[in-house]
Protein backbone atom coordinates (compact mmCIF):
# COMPACT_ATOMS: atom_id res chain seq x y z
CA UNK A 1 51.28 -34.10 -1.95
CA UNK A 2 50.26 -31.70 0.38
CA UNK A 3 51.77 -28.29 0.62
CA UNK A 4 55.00 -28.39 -1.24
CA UNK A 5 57.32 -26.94 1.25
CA UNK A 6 55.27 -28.42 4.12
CA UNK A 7 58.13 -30.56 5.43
CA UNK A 8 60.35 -27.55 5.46
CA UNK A 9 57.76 -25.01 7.08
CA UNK A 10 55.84 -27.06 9.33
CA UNK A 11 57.33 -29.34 12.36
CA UNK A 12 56.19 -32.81 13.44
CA UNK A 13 53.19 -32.95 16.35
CA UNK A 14 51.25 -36.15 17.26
CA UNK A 15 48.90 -36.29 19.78
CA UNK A 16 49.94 -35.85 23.25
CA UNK A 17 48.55 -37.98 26.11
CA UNK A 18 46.47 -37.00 29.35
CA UNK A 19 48.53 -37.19 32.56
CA UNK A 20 49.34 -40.49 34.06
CA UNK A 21 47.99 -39.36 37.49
CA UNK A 22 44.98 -38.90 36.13
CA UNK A 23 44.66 -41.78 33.40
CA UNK A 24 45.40 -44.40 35.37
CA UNK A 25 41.98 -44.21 37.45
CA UNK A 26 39.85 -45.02 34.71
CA UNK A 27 39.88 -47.72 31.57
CA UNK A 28 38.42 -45.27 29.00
CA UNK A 29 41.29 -43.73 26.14
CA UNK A 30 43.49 -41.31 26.85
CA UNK A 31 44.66 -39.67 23.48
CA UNK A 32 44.37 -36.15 23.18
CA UNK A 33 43.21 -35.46 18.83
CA UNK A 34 44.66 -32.86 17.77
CA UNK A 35 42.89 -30.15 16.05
CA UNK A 36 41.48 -29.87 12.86
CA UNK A 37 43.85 -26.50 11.90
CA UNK A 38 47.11 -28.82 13.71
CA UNK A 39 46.00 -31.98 11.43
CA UNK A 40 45.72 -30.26 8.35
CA UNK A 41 49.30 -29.17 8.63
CA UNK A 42 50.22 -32.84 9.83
CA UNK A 43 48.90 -33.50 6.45
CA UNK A 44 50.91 -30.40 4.44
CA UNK A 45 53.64 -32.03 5.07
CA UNK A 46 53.53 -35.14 3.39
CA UNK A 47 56.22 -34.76 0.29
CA UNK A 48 56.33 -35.27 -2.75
CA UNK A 49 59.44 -38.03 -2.52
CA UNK A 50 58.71 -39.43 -5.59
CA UNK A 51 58.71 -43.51 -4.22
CA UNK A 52 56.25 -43.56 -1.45
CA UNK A 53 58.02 -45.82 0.84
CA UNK A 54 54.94 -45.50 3.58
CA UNK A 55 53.02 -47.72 0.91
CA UNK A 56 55.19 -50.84 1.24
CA UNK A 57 55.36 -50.12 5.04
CA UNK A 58 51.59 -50.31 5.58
CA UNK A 59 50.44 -54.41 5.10
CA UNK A 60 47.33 -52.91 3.64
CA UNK A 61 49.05 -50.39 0.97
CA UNK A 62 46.75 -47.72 2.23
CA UNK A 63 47.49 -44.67 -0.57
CA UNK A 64 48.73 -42.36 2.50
CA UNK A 65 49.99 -39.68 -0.11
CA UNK A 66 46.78 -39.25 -1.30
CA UNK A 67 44.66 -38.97 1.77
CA UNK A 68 47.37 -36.46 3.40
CA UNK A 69 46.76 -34.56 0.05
CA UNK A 70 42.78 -34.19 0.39
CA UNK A 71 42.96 -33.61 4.28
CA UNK A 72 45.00 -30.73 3.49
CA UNK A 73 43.12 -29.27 0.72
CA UNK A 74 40.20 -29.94 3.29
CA UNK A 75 38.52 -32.48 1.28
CA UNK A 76 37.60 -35.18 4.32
CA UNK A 77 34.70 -36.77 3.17
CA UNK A 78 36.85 -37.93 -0.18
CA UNK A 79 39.90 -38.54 2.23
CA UNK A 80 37.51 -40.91 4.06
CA UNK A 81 36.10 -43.22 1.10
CA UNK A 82 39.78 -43.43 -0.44
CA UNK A 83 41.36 -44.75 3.20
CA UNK A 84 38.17 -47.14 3.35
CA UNK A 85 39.21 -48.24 0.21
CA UNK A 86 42.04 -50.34 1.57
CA UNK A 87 42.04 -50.23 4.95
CA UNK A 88 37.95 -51.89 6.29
CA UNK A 89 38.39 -50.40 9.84
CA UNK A 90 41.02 -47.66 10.45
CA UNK A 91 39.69 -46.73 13.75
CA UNK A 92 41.38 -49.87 14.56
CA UNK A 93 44.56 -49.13 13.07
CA UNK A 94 44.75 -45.97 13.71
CA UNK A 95 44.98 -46.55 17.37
CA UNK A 96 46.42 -49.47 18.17
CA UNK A 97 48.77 -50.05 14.54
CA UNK A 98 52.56 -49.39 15.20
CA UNK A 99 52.40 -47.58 12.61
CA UNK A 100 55.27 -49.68 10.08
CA UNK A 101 54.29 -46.57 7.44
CA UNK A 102 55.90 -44.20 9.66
CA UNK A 103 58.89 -46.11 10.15
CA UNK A 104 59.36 -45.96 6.35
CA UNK A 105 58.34 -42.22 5.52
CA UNK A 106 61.03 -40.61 4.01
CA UNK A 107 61.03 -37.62 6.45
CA UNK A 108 62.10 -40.85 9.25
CA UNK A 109 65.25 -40.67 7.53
CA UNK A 110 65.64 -37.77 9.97
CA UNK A 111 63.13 -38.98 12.80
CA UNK A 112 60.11 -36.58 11.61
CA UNK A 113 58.24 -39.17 9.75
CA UNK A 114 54.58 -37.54 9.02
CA UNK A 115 51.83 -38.59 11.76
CA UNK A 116 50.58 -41.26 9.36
CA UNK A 117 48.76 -42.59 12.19
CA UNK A 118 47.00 -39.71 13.82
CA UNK A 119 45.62 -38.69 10.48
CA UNK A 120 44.87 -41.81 9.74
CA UNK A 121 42.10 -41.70 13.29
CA UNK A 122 41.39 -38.21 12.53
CA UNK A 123 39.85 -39.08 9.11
CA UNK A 124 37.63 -41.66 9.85
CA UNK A 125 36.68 -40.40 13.50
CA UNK A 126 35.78 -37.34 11.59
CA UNK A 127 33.57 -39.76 9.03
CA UNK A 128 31.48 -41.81 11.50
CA UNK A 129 30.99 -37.83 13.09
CA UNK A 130 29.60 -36.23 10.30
CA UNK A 131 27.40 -39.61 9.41
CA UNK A 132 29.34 -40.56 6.01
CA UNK A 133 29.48 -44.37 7.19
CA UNK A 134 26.69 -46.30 6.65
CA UNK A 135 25.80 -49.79 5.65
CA UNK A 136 26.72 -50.58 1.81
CA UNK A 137 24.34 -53.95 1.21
CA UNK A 138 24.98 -54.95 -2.32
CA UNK A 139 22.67 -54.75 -5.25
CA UNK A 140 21.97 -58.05 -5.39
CA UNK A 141 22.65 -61.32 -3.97
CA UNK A 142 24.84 -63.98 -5.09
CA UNK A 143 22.57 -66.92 -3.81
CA UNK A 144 26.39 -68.32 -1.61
CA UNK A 145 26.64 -68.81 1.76
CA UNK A 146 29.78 -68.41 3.65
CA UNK A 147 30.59 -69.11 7.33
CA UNK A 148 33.41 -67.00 8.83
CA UNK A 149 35.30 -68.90 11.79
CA UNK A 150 36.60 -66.42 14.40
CA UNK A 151 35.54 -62.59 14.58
CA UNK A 152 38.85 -60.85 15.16
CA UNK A 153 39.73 -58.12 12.56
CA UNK A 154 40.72 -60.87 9.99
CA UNK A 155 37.53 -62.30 10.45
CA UNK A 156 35.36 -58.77 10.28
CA UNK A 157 37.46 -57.67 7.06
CA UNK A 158 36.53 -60.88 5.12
CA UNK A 159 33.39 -61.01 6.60
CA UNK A 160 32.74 -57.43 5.54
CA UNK A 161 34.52 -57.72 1.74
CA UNK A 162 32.08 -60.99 1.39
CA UNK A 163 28.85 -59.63 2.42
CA UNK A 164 29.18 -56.11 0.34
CA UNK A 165 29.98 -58.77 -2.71
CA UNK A 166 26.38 -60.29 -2.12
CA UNK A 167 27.37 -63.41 -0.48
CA UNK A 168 25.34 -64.26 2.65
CA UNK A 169 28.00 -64.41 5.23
CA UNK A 170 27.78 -66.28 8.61
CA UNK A 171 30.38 -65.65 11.16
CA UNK A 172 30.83 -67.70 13.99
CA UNK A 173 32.37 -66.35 17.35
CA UNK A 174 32.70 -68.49 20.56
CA UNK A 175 32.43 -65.43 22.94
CA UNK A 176 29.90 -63.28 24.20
CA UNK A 177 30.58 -60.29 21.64
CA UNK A 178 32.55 -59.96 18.43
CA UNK A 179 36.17 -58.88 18.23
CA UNK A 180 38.54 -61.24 18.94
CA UNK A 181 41.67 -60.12 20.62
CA UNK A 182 40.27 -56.37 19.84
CA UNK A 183 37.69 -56.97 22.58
CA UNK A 184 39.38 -59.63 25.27
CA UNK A 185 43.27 -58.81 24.53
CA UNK A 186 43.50 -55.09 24.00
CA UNK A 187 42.54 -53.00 27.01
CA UNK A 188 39.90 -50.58 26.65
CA UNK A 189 41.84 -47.74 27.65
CA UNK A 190 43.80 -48.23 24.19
CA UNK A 191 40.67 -48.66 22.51
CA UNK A 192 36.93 -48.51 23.44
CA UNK A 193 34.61 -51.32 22.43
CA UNK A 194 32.32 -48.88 20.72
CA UNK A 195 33.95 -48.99 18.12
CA UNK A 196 33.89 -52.22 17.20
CA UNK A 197 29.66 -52.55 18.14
CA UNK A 198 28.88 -49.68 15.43
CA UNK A 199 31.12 -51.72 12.99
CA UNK A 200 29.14 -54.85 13.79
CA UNK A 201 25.96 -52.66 13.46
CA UNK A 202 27.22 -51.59 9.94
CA UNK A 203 28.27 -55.26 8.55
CA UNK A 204 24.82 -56.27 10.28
CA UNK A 205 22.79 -53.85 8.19
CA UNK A 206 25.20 -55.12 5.42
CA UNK A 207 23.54 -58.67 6.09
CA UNK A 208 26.04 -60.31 8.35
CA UNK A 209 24.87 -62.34 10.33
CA UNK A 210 26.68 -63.40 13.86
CA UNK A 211 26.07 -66.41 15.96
CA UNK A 212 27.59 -65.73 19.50
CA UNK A 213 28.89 -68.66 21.79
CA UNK A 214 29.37 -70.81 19.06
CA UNK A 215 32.41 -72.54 19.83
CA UNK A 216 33.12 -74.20 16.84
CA UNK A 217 34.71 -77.43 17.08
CA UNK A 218 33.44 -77.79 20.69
CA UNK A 219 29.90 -76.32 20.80
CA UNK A 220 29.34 -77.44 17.31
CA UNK A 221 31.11 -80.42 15.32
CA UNK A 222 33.76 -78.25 12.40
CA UNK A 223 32.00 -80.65 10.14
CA UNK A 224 28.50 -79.00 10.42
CA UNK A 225 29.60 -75.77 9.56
CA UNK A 226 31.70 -77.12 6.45
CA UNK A 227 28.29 -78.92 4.88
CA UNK A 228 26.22 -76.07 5.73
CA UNK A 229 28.13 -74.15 3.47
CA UNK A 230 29.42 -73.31 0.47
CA UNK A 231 32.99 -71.93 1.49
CA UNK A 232 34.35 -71.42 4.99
CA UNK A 233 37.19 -69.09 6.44
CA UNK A 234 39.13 -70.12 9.49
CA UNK A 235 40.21 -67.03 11.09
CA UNK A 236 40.35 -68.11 14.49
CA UNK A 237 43.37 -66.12 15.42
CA UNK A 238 47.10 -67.44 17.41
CA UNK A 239 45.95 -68.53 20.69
CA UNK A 240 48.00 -71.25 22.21
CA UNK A 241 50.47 -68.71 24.56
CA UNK A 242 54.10 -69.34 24.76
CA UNK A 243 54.65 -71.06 28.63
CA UNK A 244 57.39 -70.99 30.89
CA UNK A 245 58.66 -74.43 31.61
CA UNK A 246 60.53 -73.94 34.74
CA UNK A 247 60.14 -75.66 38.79
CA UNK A 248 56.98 -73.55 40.46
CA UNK A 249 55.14 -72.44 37.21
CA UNK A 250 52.49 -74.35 38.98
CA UNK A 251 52.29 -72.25 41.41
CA UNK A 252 49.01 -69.82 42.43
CA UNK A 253 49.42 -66.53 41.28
CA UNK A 254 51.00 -67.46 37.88
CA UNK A 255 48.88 -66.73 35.01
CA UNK A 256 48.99 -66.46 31.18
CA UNK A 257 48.71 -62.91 30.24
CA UNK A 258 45.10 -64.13 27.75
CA UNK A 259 43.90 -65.18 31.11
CA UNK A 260 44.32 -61.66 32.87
CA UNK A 261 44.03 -58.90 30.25
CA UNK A 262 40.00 -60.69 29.52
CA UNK A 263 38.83 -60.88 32.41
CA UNK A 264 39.39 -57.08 33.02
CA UNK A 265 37.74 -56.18 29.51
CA UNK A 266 34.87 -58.22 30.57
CA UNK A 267 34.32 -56.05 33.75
CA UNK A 268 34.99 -53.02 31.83
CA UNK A 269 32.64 -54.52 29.17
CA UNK A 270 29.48 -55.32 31.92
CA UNK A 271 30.24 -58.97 30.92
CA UNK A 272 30.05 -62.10 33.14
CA UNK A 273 33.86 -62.68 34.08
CA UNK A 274 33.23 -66.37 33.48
CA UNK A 275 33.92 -69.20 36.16
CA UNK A 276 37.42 -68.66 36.52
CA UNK A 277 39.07 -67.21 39.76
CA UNK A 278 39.58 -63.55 39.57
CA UNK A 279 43.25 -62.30 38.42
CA UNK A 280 43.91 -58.87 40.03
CA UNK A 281 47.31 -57.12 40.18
CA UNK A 282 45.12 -55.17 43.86
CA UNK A 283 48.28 -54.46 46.32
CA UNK A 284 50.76 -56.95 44.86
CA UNK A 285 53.64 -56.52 43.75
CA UNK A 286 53.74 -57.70 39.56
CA UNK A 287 55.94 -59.38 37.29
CA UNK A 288 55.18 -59.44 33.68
CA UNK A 289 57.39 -61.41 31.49
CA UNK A 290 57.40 -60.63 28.03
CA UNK A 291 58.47 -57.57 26.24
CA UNK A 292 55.86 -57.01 23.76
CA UNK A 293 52.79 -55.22 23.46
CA UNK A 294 50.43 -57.57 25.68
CA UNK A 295 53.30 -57.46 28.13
CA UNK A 296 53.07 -53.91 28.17
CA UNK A 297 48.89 -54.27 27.96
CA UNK A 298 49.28 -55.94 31.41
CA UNK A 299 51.52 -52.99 32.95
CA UNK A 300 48.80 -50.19 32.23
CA UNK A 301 46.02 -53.03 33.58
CA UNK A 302 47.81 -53.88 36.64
CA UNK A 303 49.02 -50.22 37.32
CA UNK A 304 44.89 -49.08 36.93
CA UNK A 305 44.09 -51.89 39.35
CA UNK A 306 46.56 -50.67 42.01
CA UNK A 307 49.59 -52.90 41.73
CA UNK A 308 51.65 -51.88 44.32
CA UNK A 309 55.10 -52.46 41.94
CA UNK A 310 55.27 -53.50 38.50
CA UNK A 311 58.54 -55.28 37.05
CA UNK A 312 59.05 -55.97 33.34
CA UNK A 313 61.28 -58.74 32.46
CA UNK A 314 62.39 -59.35 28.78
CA UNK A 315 65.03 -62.07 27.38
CA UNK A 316 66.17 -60.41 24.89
CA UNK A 317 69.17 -57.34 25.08
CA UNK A 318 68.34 -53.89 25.57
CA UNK A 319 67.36 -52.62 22.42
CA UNK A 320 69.43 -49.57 21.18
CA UNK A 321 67.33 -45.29 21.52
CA UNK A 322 67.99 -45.02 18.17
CA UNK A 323 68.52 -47.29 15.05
CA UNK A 324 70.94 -47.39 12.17
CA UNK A 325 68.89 -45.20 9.72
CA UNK A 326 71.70 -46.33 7.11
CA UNK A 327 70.80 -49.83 7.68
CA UNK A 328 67.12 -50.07 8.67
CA UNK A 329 65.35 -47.39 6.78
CA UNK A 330 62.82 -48.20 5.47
CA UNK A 331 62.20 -51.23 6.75
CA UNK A 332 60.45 -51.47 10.68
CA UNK A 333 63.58 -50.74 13.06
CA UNK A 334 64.42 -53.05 15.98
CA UNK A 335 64.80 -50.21 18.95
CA UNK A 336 64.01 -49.19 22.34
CA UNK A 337 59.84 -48.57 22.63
CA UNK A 338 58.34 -47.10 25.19
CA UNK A 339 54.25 -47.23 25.53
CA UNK A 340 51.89 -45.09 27.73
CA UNK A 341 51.88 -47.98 29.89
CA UNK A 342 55.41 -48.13 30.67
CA UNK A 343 55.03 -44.36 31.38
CA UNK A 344 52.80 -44.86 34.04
CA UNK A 345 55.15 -46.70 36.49
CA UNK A 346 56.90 -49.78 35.66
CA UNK A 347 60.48 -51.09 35.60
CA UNK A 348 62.03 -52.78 33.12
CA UNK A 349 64.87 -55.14 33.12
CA UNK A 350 66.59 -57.18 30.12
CA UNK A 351 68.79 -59.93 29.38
CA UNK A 352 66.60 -61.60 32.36
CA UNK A 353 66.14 -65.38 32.29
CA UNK A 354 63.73 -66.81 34.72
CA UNK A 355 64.69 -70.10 36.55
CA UNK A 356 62.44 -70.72 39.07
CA UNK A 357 59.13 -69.59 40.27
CA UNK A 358 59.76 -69.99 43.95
CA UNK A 359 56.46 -70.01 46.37
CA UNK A 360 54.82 -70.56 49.92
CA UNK A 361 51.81 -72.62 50.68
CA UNK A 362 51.60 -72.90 46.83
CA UNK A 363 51.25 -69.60 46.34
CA UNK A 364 54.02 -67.75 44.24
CA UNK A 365 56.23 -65.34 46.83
CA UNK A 366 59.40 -64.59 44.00
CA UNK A 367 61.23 -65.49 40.62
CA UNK A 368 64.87 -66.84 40.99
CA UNK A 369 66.48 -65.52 37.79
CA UNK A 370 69.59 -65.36 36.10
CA UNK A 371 71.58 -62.25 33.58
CA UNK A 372 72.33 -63.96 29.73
CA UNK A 373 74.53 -62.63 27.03
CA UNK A 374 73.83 -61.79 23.39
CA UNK A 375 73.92 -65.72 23.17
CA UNK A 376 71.38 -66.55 25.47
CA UNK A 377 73.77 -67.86 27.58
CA UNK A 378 73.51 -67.61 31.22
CA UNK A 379 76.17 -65.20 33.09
CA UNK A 380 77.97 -67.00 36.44
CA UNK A 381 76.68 -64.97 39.04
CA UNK A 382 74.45 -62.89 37.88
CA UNK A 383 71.60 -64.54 39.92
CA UNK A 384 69.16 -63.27 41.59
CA UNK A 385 65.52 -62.94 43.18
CA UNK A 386 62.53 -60.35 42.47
CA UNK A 387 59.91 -60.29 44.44
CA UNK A 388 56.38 -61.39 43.23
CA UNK A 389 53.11 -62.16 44.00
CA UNK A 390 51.36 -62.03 40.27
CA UNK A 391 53.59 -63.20 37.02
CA UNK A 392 51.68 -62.93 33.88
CA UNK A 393 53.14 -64.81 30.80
CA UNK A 394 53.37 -62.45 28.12
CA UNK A 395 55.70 -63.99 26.30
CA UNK A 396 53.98 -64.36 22.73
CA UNK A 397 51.86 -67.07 20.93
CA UNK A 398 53.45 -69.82 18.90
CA UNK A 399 50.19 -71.55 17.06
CA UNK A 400 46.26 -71.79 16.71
CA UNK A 401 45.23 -74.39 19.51
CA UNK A 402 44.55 -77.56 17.68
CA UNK A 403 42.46 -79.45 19.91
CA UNK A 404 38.29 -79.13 18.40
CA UNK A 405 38.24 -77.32 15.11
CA UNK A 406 41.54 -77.99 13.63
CA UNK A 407 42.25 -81.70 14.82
CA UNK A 408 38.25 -82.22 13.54
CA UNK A 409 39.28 -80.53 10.06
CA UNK A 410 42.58 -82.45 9.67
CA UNK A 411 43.62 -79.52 7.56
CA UNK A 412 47.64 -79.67 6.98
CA UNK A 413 49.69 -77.43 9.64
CA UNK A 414 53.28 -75.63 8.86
CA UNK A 415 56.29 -76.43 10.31
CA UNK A 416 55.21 -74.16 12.75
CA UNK A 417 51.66 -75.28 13.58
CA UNK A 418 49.73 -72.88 11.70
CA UNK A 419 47.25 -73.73 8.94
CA UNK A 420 48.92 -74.02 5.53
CA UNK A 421 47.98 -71.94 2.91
CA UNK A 422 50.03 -69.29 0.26
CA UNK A 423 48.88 -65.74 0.45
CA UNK A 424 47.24 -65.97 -3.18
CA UNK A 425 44.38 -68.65 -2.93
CA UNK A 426 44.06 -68.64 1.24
CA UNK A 427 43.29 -72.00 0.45
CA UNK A 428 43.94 -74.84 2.79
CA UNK A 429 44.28 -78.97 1.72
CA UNK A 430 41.35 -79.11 2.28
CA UNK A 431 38.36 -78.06 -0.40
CA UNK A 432 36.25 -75.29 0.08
CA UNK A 433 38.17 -74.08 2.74
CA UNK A 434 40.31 -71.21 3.51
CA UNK A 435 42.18 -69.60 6.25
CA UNK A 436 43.23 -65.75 6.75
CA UNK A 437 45.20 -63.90 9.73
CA UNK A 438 46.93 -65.41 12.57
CA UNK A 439 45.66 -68.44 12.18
CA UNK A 440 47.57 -69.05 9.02
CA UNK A 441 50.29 -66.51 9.44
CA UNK A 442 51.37 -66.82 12.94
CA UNK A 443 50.75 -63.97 15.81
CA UNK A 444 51.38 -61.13 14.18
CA UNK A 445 49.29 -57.30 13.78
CA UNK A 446 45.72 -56.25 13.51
CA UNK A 447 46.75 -54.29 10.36
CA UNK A 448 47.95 -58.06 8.92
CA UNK A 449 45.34 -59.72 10.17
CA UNK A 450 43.10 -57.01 8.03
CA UNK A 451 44.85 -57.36 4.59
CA UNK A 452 44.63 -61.25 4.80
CA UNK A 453 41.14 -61.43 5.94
CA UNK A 454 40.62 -58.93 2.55
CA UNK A 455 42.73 -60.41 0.18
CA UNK A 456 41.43 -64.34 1.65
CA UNK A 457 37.51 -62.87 0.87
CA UNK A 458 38.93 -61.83 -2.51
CA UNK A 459 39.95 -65.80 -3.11
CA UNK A 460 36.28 -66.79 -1.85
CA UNK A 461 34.88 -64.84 -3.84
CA UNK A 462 36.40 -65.98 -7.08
CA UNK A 463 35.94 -69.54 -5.85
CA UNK A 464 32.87 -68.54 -5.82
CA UNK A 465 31.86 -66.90 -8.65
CA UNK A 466 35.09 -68.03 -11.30
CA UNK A 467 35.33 -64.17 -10.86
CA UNK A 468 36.00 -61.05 -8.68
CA UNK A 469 36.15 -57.89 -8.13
CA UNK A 470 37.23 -57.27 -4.93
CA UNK A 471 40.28 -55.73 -4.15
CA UNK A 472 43.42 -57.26 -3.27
């Protein structure tokens, strides 16, 4: 696993970040690589700890050990084709994942887990550099259609997994471009949109086919796309956003955070901004509620659009610096994160409760808002008023929407709205069709939404075919 003594010799070093001052005038990624000499030690230092925890920690069970072993013998082109083995598109993942597998490294025990991540980016940046990606159309064709609902990662993964098994594979995306939340949710400064068009280039030349501004379910009865083929995956993502049910949400100037963050990757993108009014954070002063990362996706938005002050507000207690290694490890620690965004120039407050969206002449002018306790009860006289003239909602997703496709489908929901289906068949009640990602699991990460939309083209196929071979 690397260089035996690597962890002993060698000390942790990610990538660093350009400065703030500078970042924050343009949209484009910020990430300094390191170098191949500083990667390949990254690498050496990967142990030999006999249970490699990172495996469980990564949804997709990418064989980290193994990768960190042939980057530091120098072997990249191998390191390449075993990561694409499990992982479909790690350029994804490797900048926007969390990164679980570091959390459980063994060298986190003492908070130098090995840059799982940054090695991760470095091997397959260094693949679609030196031309080793290409299309892989299969040998021959099955003579099945599928149609793919949605084009977020779940979506591209089973869409990709399906095609390469000679299937002719349909996907169906209601916007202007593929992507899903990777295109209209993450900001481009976290990661370009380039890299998802030369993916779509490769699963085109793989014989993918995409119909854009295909609403399904609104554009096109659900029913049409069932009998025009012979299986169908919904993977249509999480989209109905979490609101705030307080006096004055009404209010102008209060927005869902999926109604800012788009908008802005549209411009970025050259893309008609649609009808809507335009959201800009321009010489106000922002509140963003939600502690996650879209809430923090809207700081480093707002702060590039000139915000003149940008507030954070989260419900929840102020996570600890540093977890209970004792307790946690291996498993993903709850503790105080801090993103590049939040470096650029934002406050954060927690244990805030929002009563009131208070206004003039309908347009939003503060938040009245209250301190709670570990209970989520409200403190007596804690209360108090921030100033605001943009809130964006960030405060999570809690289902698919149901109105179109889903209602159309009658498929059965969970108790908590999603699309039923085990993580075995992907199958829903309904025959001949299946669901992967958010859309069955609940808002979750692009790494899950990945492994389902692999493991769901895995059940297609062998619905199929009464046989597979693709990978779980």
């Amino acid at each position: 696993m690397g260089k035996v003594t690597g962890f002993l010799e060698i000390d942790r070093q990610d990538r660093k970040y350009k400065p703030a001052a500078d970042r924050i005038r343009h949209y484009n990624e910020f990430v300094i690589p390191l170098s191949e000499e500083a990667t390949r030690d990254q690498a050496a230092r990967c142990m030999n700890c006999g249970i490699p925890f990172c495996h469980n920690g990564c949804p997709v069970n990418n064989q980290i050990p193994d990768w960190n072993d042939l980057v530091y013998r120098s072997d990249w082109e191998e390191a390449a084709r075993n990561l694409h083995s499990t992982n479909n598109f790690p350029e994804f993942t490797g900048r926007v994942c969390p990164a679980p597998c570091e959390a459980a490294c063994t060298l986190n025990i003492e908070d130098t887990p090995v840059t799982i991540k940054t090695i991760e980016c470095a091997i397959v940046d260094r693949a679609w550099e030196n031309g080793w990606l290409r299309p892989e159309p299969p040998s021959a064709k099955t003579g099945k259609n599928v149609a793919v609902i949605g084009s977020g990662p779940a979506g591209l993964a089973a869409a990709q997994q399906l095609a390469r098994a000679g299937h002719d594979v349909h996907v169906y995306e209601k916007f202007a471009k593929a992507g899903g939340l990777l295109r209209y949710g993450i900001p481009d400064f976290k990661m370009e949109k380039h890299l998802i068009d030369r993916r779509v280039a490769q699963m085109e030349g793989e014989g993918v086919t995409f119909h854009y501004g295909v609403h399904v379910g609104v554009d096109v009865p659900a029913s049409d796309i069932v009998g025009g083929h012979d299986a169908v995956i919904l993977a249509g993502g999480s989209e109905k956003p979490r609101d705030l049910p307080v006096p004055g949400r009404d209010l102008a100037g209060v927005h869902f955070a999926m109604e800012f963050l788009p908008q802005q990757n549209r411009r970025v993108g050259r893309e008609n901004a649609g009808p809507e009014e335009p959201i800009l954070a321009s010489g106000k002063h922002v509140v963003v509620i939600g502690g996650g990362d879209t809430g923090s996706d809207c700081i480093g938005t707002s702060v590039r659009q000139g915000a003149l002050s940008v507030t954070q507000l989260e419900i929840m207690p102020r996570p600890p610096e540093r977890e209970e290694k004792l307790t946690t490890w291996p498993y993903w620690p709850l503790k105080l994160r801090t993103s590049s965004s939040h470096q650029e120039g934002a406050e954060r407050d927690f244990a805030v409760m929002t009563k009131q969206v208070l206004g003039e002449n309908g347009v939003v002018k503060a938040l009245q808002c209250v301190r709670v306790d570990g209970k989520m009860q409200e403190v007596p006289g804690s209360e108090f008023e921030l100033r605001a003239d943009l809130v964006l909602l960030a405060m999570g997703f809690v289902s698919p929407v149901h109105e179109g496709m889903i209602k159309q489908l009658g498929v059965a929901l969970d108790g908590r709205g999603n699309v039923q289906a085990d993580t075995l068949a992907y199958k829903t009640s309904l025959d001949k069709i299946f669901v992967a990602g958010d859309m069955r699991r609940g808002q979750s990460l692009v790494v899950w939404a990945i492994r389902e939309g692999r493991q769901a083209a895995r059940a297609v196929d062998h619905f199929l075919m009464g046989a597979t071979n693709l990978p779980r």
